[in-house]
C-alpha atoms as a PDB file:
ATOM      1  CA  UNK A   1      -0.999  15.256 -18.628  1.00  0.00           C
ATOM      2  CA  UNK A   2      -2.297  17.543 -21.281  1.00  0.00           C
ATOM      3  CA  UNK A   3      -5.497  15.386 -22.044  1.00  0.00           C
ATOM      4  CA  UNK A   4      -6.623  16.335 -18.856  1.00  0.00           C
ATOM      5  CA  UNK A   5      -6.169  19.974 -19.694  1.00  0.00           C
ATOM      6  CA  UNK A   6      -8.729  21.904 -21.064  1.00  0.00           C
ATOM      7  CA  UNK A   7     -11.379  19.462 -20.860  1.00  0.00           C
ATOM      8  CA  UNK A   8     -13.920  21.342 -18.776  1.00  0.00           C
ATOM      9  CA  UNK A   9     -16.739  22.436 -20.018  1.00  0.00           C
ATOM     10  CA  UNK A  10     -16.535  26.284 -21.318  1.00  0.00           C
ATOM     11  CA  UNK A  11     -18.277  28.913 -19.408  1.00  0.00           C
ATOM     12  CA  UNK A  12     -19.881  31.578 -22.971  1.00  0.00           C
ATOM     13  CA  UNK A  13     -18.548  34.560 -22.997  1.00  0.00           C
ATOM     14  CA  UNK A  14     -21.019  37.742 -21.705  1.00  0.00           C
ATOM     15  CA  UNK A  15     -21.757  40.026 -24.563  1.00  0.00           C
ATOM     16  CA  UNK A  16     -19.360  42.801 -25.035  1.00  0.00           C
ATOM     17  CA  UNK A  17     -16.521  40.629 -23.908  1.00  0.00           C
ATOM     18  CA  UNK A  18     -12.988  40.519 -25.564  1.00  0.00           C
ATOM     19  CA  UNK A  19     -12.772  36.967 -27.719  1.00  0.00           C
ATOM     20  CA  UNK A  20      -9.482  35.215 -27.953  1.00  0.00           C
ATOM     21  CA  UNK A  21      -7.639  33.755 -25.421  1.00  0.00           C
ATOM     22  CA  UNK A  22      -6.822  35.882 -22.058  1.00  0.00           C
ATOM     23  CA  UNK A  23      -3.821  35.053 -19.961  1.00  0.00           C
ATOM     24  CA  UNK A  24      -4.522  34.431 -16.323  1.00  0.00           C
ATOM     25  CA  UNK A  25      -1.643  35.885 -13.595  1.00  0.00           C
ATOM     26  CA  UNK A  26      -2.335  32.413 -12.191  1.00  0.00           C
ATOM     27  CA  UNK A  27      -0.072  29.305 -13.530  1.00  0.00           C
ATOM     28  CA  UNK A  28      -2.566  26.075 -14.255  1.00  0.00           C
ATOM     29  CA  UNK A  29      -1.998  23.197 -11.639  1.00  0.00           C
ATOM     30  CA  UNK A  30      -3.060  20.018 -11.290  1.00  0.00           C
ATOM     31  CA  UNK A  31      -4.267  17.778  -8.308  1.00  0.00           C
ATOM     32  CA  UNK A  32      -1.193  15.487  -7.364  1.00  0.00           C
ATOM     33  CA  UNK A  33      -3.722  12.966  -7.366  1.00  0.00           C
ATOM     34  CA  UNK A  34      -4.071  13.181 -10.814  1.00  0.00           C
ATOM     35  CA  UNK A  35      -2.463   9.407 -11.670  1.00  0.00           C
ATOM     36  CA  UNK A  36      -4.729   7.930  -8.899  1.00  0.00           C
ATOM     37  CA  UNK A  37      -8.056   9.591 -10.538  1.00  0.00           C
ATOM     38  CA  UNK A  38      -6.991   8.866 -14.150  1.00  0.00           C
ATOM     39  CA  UNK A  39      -6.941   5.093 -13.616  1.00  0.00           C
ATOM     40  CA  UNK A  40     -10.716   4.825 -11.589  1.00  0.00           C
ATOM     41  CA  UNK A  41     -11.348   6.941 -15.483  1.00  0.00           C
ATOM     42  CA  UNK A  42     -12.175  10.565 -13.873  1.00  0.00           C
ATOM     43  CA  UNK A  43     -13.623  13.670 -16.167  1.00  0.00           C
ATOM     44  CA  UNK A  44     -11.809  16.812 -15.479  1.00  0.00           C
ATOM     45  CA  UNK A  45     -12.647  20.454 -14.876  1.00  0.00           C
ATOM     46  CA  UNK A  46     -10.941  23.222 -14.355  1.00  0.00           C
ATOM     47  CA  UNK A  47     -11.349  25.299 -10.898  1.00  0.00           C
ATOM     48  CA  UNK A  48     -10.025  27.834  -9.652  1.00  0.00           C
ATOM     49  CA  UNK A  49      -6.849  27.432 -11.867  1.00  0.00           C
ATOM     50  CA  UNK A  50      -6.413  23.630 -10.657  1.00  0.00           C
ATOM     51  CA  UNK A  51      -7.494  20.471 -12.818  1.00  0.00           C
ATOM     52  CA  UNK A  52      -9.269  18.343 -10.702  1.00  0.00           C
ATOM     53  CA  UNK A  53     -11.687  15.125 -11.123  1.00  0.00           C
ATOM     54  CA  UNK A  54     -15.623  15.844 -11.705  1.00  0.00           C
ATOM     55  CA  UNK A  55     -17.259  12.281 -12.560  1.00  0.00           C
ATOM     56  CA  UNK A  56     -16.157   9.007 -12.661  1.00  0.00           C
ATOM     57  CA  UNK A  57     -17.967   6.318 -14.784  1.00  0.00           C
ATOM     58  CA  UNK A  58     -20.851   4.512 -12.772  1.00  0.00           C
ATOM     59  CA  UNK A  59     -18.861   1.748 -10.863  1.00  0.00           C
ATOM     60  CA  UNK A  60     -19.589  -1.899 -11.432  1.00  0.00           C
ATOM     61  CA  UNK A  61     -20.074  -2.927  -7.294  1.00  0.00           C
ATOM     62  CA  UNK A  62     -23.294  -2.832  -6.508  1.00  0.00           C
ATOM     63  CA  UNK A  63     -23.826   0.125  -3.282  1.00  0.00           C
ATOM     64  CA  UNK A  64     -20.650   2.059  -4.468  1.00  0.00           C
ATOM     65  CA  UNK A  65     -22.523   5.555  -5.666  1.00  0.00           C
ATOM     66  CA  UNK A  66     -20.170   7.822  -8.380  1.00  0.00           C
ATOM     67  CA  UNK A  67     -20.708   9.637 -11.417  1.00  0.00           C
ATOM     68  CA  UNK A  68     -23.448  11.994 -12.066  1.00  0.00           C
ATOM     69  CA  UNK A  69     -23.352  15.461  -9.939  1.00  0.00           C
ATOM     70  CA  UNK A  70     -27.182  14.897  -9.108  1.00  0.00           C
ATOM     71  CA  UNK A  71     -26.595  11.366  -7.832  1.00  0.00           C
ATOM     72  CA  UNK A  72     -22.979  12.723  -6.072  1.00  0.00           C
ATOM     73  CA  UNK A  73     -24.944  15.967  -4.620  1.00  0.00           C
ATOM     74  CA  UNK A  74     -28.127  13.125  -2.863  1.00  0.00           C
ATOM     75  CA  UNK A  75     -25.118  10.767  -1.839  1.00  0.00           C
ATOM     76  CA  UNK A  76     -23.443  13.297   0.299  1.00  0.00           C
ATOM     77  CA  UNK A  77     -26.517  14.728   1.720  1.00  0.00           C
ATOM     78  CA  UNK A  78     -27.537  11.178   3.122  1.00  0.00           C
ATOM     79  CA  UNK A  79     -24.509   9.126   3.412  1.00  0.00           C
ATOM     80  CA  UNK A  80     -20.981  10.532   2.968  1.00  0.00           C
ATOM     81  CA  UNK A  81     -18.535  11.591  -0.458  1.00  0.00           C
ATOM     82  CA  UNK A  82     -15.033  12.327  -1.091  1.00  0.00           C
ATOM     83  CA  UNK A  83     -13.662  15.642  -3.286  1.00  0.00           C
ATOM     84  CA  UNK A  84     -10.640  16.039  -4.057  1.00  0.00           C
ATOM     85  CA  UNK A  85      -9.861  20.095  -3.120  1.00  0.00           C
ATOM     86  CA  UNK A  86      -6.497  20.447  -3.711  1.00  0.00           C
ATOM     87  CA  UNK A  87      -7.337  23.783  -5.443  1.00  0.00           C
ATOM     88  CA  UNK A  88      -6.983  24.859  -1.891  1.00  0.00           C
ATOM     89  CA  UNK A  89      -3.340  26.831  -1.613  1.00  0.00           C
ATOM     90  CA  UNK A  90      -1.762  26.519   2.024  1.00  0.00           C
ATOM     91  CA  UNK A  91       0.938  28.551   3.862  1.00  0.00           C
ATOM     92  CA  UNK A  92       3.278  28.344   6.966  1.00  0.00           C
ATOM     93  CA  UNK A  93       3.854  31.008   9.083  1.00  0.00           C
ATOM     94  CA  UNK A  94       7.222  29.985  11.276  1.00  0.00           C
ATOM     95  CA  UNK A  95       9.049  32.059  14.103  1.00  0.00           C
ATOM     96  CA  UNK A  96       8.685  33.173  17.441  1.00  0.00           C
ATOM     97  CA  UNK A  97       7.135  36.168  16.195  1.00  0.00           C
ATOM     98  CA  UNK A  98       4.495  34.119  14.298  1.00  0.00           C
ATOM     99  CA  UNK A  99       1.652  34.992  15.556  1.00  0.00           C
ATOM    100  CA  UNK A 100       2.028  38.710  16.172  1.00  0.00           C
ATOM    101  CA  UNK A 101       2.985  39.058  12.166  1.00  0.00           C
ATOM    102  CA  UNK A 102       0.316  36.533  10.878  1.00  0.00           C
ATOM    103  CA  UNK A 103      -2.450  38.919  13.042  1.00  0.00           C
ATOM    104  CA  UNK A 104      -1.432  41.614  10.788  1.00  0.00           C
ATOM    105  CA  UNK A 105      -3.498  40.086   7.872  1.00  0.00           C
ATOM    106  CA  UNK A 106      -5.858  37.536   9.154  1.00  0.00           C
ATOM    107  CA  UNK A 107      -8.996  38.685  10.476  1.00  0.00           C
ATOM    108  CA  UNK A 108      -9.364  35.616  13.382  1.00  0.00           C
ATOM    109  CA  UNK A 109      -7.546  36.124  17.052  1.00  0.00           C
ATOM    110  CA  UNK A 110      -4.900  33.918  16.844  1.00  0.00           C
ATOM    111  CA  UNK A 111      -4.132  34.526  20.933  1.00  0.00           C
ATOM    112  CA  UNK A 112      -6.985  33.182  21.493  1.00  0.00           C
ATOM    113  CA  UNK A 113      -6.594  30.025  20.048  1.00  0.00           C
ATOM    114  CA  UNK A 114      -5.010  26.957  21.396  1.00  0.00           C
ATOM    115  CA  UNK A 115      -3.088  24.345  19.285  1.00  0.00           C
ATOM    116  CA  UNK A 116      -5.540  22.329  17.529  1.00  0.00           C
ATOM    117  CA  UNK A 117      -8.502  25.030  17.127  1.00  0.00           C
ATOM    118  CA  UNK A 118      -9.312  26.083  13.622  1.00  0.00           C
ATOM    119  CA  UNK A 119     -10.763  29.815  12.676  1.00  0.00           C
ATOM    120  CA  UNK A 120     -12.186  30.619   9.444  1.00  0.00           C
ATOM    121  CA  UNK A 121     -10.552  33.992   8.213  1.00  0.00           C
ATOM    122  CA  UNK A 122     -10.201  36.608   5.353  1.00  0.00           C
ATOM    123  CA  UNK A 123      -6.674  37.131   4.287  1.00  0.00           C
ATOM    124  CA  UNK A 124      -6.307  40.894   4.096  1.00  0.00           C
ATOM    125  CA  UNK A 125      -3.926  43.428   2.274  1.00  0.00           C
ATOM    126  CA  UNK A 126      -2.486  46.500   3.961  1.00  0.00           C
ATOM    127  CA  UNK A 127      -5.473  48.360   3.318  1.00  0.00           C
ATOM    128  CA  UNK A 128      -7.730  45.836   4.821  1.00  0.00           C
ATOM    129  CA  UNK A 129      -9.041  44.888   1.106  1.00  0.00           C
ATOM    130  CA  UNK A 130      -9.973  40.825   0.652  1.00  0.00           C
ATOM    131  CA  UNK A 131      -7.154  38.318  -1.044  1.00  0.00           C
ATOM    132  CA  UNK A 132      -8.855  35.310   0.173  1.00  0.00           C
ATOM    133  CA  UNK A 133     -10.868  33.337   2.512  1.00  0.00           C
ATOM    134  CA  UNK A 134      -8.855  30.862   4.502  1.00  0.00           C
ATOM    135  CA  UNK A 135      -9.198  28.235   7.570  1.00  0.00           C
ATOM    136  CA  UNK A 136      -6.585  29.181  10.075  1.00  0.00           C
ATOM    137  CA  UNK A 137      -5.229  26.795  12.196  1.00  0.00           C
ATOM    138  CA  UNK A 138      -3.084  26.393  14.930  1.00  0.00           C
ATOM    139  CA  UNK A 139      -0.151  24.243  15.095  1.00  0.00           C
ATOM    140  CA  UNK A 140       3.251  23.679  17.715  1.00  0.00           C
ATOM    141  CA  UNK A 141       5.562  25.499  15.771  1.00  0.00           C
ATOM    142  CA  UNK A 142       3.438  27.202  12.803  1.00  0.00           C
ATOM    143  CA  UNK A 143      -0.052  29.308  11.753  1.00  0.00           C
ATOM    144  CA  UNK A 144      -1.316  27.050   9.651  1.00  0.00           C
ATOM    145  CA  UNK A 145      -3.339  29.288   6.517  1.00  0.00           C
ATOM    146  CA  UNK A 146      -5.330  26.925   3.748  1.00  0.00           C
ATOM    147  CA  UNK A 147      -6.439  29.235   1.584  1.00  0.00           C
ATOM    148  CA  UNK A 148      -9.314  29.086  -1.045  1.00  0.00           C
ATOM    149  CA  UNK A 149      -6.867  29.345  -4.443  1.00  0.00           C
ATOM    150  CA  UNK A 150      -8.514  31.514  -6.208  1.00  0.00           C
ATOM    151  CA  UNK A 151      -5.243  34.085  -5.786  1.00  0.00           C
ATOM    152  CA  UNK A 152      -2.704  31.712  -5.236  1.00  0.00           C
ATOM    153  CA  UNK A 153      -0.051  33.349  -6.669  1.00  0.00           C
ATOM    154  CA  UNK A 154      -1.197  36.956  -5.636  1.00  0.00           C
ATOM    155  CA  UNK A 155      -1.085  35.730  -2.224  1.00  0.00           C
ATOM    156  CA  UNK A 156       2.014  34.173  -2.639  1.00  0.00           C
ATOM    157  CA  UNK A 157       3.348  37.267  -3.525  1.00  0.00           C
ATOM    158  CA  UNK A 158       2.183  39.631  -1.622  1.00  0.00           C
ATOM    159  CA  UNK A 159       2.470  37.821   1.921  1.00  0.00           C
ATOM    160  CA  UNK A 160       6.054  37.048   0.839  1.00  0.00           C
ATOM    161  CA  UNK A 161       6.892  40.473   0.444  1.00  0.00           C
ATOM    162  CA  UNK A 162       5.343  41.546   3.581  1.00  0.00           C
ATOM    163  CA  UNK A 163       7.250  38.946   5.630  1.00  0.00           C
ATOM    164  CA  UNK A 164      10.230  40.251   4.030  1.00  0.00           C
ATOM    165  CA  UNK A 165       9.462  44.092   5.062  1.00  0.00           C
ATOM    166  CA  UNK A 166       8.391  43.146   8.990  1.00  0.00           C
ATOM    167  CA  UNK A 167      11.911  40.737   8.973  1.00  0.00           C
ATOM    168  CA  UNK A 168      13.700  43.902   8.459  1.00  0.00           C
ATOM    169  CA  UNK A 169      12.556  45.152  11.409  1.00  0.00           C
ATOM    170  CA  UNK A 170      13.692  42.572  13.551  1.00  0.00           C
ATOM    171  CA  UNK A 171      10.983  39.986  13.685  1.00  0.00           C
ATOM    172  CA  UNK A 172      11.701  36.157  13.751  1.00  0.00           C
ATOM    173  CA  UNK A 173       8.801  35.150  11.077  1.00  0.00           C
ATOM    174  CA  UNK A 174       9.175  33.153   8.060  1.00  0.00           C
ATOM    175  CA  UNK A 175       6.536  32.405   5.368  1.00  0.00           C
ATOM    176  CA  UNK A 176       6.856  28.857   3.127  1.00  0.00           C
ATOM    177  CA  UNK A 177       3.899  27.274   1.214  1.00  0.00           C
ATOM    178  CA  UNK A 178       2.998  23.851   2.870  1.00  0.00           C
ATOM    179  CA  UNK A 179       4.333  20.523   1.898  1.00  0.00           C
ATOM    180  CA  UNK A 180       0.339  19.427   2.383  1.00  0.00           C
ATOM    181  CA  UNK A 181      -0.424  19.438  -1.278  1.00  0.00           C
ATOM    182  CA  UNK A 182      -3.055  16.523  -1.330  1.00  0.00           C
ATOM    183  CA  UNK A 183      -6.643  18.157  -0.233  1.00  0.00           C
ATOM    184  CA  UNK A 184      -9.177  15.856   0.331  1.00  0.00           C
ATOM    185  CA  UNK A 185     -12.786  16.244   1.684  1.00  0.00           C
ATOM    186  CA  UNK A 186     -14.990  13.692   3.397  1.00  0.00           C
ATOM    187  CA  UNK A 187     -18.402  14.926   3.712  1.00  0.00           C
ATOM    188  CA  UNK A 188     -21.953  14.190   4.628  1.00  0.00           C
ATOM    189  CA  UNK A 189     -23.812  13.174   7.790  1.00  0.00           C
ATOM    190  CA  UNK A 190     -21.975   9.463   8.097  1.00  0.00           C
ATOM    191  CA  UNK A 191     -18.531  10.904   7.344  1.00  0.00           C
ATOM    192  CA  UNK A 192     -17.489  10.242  10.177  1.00  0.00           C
ATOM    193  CA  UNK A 193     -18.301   6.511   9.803  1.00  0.00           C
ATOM    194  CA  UNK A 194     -16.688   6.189   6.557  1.00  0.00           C
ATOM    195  CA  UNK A 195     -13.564   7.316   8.119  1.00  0.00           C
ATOM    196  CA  UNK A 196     -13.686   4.881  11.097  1.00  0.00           C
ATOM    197  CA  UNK A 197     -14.512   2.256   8.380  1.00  0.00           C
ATOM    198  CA  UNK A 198     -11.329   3.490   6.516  1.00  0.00           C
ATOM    199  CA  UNK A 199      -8.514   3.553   9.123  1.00  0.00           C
ATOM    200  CA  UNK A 200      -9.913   0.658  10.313  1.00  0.00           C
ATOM    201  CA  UNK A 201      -9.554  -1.226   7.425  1.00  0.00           C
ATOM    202  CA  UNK A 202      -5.801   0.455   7.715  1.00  0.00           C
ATOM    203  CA  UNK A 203      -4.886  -1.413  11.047  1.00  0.00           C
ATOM    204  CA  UNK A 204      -3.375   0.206  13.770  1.00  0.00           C
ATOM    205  CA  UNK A 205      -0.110  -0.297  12.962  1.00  0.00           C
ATOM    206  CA  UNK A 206      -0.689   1.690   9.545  1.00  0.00           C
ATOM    207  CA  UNK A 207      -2.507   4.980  10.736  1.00  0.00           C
ATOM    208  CA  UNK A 208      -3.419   6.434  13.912  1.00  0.00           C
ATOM    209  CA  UNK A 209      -4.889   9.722  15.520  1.00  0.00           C
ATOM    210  CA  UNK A 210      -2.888  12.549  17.942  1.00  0.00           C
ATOM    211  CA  UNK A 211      -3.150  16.033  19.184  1.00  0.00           C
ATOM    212  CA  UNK A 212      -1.311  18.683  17.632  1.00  0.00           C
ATOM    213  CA  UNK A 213       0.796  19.219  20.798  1.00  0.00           C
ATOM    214  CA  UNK A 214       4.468  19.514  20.998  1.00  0.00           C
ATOM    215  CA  UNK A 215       3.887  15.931  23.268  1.00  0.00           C
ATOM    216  CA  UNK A 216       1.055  14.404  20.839  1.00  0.00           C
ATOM    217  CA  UNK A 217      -1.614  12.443  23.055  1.00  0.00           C
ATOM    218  CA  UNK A 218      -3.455   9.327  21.428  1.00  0.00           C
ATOM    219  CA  UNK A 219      -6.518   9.868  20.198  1.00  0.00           C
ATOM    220  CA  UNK A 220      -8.875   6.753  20.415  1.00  0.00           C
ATOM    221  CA  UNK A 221     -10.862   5.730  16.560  1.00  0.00           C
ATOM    222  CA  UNK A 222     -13.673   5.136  19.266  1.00  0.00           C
ATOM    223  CA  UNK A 223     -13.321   8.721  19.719  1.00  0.00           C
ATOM    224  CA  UNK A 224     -13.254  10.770  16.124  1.00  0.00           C
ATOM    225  CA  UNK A 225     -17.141  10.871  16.429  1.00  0.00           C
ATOM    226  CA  UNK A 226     -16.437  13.445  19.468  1.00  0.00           C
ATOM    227  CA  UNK A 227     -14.132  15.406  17.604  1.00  0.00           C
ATOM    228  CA  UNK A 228     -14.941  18.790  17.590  1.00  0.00           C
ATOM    229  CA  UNK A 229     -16.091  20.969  15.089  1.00  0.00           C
ATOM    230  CA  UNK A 230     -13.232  23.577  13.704  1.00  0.00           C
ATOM    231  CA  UNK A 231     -10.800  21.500  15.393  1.00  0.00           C
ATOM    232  CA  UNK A 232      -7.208  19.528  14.308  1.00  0.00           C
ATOM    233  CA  UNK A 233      -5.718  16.268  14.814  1.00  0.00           C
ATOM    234  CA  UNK A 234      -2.613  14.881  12.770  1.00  0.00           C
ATOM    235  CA  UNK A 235      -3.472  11.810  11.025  1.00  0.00           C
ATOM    236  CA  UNK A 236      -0.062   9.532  11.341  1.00  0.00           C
ATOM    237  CA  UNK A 237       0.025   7.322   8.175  1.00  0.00           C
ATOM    238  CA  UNK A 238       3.023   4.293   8.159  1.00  0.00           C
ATOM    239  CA  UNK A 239       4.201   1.494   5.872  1.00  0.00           C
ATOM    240  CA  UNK A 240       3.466   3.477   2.714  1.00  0.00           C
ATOM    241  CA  UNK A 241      -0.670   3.828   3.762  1.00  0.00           C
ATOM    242  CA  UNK A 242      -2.315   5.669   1.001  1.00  0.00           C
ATOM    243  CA  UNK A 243      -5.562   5.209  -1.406  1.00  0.00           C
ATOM    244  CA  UNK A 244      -4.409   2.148  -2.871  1.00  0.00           C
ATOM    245  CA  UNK A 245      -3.344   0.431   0.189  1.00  0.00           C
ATOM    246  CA  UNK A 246      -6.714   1.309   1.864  1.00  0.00           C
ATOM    247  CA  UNK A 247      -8.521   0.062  -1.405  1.00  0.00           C
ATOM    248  CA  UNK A 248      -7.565  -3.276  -0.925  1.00  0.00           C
ATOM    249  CA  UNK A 249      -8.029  -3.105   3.094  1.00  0.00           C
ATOM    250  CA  UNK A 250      -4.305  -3.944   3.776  1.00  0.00           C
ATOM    251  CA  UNK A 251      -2.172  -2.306   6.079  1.00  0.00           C
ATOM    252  CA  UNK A 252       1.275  -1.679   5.502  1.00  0.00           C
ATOM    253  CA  UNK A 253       4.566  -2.745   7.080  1.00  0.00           C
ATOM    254  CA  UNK A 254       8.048  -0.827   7.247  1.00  0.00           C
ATOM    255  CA  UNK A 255       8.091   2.530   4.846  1.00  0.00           C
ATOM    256  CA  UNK A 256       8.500   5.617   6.040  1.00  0.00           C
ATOM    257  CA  UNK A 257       6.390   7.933   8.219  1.00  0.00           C
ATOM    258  CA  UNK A 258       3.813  10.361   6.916  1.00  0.00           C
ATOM    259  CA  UNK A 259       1.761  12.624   8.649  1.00  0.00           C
ATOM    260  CA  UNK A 260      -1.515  14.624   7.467  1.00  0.00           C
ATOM    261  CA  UNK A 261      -3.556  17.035   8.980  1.00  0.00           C
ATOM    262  CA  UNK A 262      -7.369  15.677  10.056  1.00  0.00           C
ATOM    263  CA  UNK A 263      -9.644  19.481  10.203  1.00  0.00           C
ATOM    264  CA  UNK A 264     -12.988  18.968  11.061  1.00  0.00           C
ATOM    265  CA  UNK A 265     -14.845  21.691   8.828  1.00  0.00           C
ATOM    266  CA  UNK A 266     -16.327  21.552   5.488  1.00  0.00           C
ATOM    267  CA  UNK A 267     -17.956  23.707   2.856  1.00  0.00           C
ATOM    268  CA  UNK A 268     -21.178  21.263   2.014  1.00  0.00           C
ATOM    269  CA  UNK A 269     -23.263  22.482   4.981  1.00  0.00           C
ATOM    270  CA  UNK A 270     -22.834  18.267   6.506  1.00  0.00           C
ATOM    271  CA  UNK A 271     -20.597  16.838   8.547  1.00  0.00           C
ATOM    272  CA  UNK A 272     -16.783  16.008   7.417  1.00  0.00           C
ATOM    273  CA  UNK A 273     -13.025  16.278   7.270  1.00  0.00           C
ATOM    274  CA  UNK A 274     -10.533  17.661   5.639  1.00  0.00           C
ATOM    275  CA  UNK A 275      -7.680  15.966   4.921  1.00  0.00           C
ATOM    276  CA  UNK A 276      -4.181  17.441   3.805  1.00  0.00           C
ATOM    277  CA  UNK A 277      -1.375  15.113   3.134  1.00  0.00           C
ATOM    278  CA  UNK A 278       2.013  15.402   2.009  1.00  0.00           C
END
């Protein structure tokens, strides 16, 4: 989709700085929502080396808020909005060693969390310098690391290597970026209504709630509204449930099985979700 390339606006260069183009170590993505945004008619900017939706045109149904930032920025802080943050870069950290390599550069104490609970963290190099900020969280067979993008690759890289070096000592640890490409966030303070709202609208046969444990529990909709902060539940989506489907308030039948991560945490200052979906 080259249209949507490029079409941010462009920061000025500071006096004194090189003109012409400058290549960037990172590769230029793309939300994999990109077809979904293009058709509601999104604007694009460029962040953190990802193309991403900024405005949409003012909608035609009357109570449905998009389009300018001012009017986005008031609509979150008194009802609820949804970003699309799939700048956001996650990794899986695999093995019965997991969590004794994975402590080695994040700055949270993984011990001391259970399945479910989320830490935020700095992502560190071997001499304790910063690659990223990242919520950590726990998962049945994984550390699950979302990162911030802004050093995707770097991270990438380096991580990848240092799994490599501790496997050579005899540690059971693997690293693989996350099949969770989709990053969504739901936030203000009646998030959590507009996410009842939308899984009802689902049906329970197309979506419902569990605990991270290796024996998932049912979580009631009833429920979400006790869900604590920094915490995890896997969102089970069936029939083909996606945007489109919950546009037109249909659930679906048959399909197969997907299954998202719900992370209750946010970078507004309200109340919301994260969402990250195959």
């Amino acid at each position: 989709h080259p249209e949507r390339h490029g079409t941010g606006a462009e920061a000025e260069a500071p006096p004194g700085a090189p003109t012409g183009a400058v290549e960037s170590f990172e590769p230029l993505r793309e939300s994999c929502l990109a077809d979904l945004w293009s058709a509601y008619g999104a604007s694009w900017v460029e962040f953190n080396r990802c193309v991403l939706p900024s405005e949409f045109p003012a909608p035609r149904e009357t109570g449905r808020l998009a389009g300018p930032v001012m009017d986005a920025y008031e609509h979150t802080r008194t009802a609820a909005s949804l970003f699309d943050v799939s700048y956001k870069v996650g990794f899986r950290v695999t093995g019965a060693d997991r969590e004794f390599v994975a402590d080695q550069f994040l700055t949270c104490n993984l011990r001391a969390m259970r399945i479910g609970d989320i830490q935020y963290a700095c992502v560190l190099d071997s001499k304790g310098l910063i690659l990223d900020d990242a919520v950590v969280f726990q998962a049945p067979d994984a550390v699950e690391i979302l990162t911030s993008g802004c050093h995707s690759r770097q991270v990438a890289e380096y991580l990848g290597h240092y799994v490599v070096y501790v496997r050579r000592t005899g540690a059971d640890v693997a690293l693989e970026e996350s099949d969770r490409t989709a990053v969504l966030a739901l936030q203000g303070p009646r998030s959590c209504e507009a996410l009842s709202e939308a899984l009802a609208r689902l049906g329970p046969q197309a979506a419902d709630l569990q605990t991270l444990d290796a024996a998932p529990a049912q979580v009631a909709r009833a429920a979400l509204g006790d869900m604590p902060y920094m915490s995890c539940l896997r969102l089970r989506l069936r029939g083909g449930a996606r945007a489109e489907v919950a546009e037109e308030g249909a659930g679906g039948e048959g399909g197969a099985e997907q299954v998202a991560w719900l992370l209750r945490v946010g970078g507004t200052g309200e109340d919301g979700f994260e969402i990250l979906a195959p």
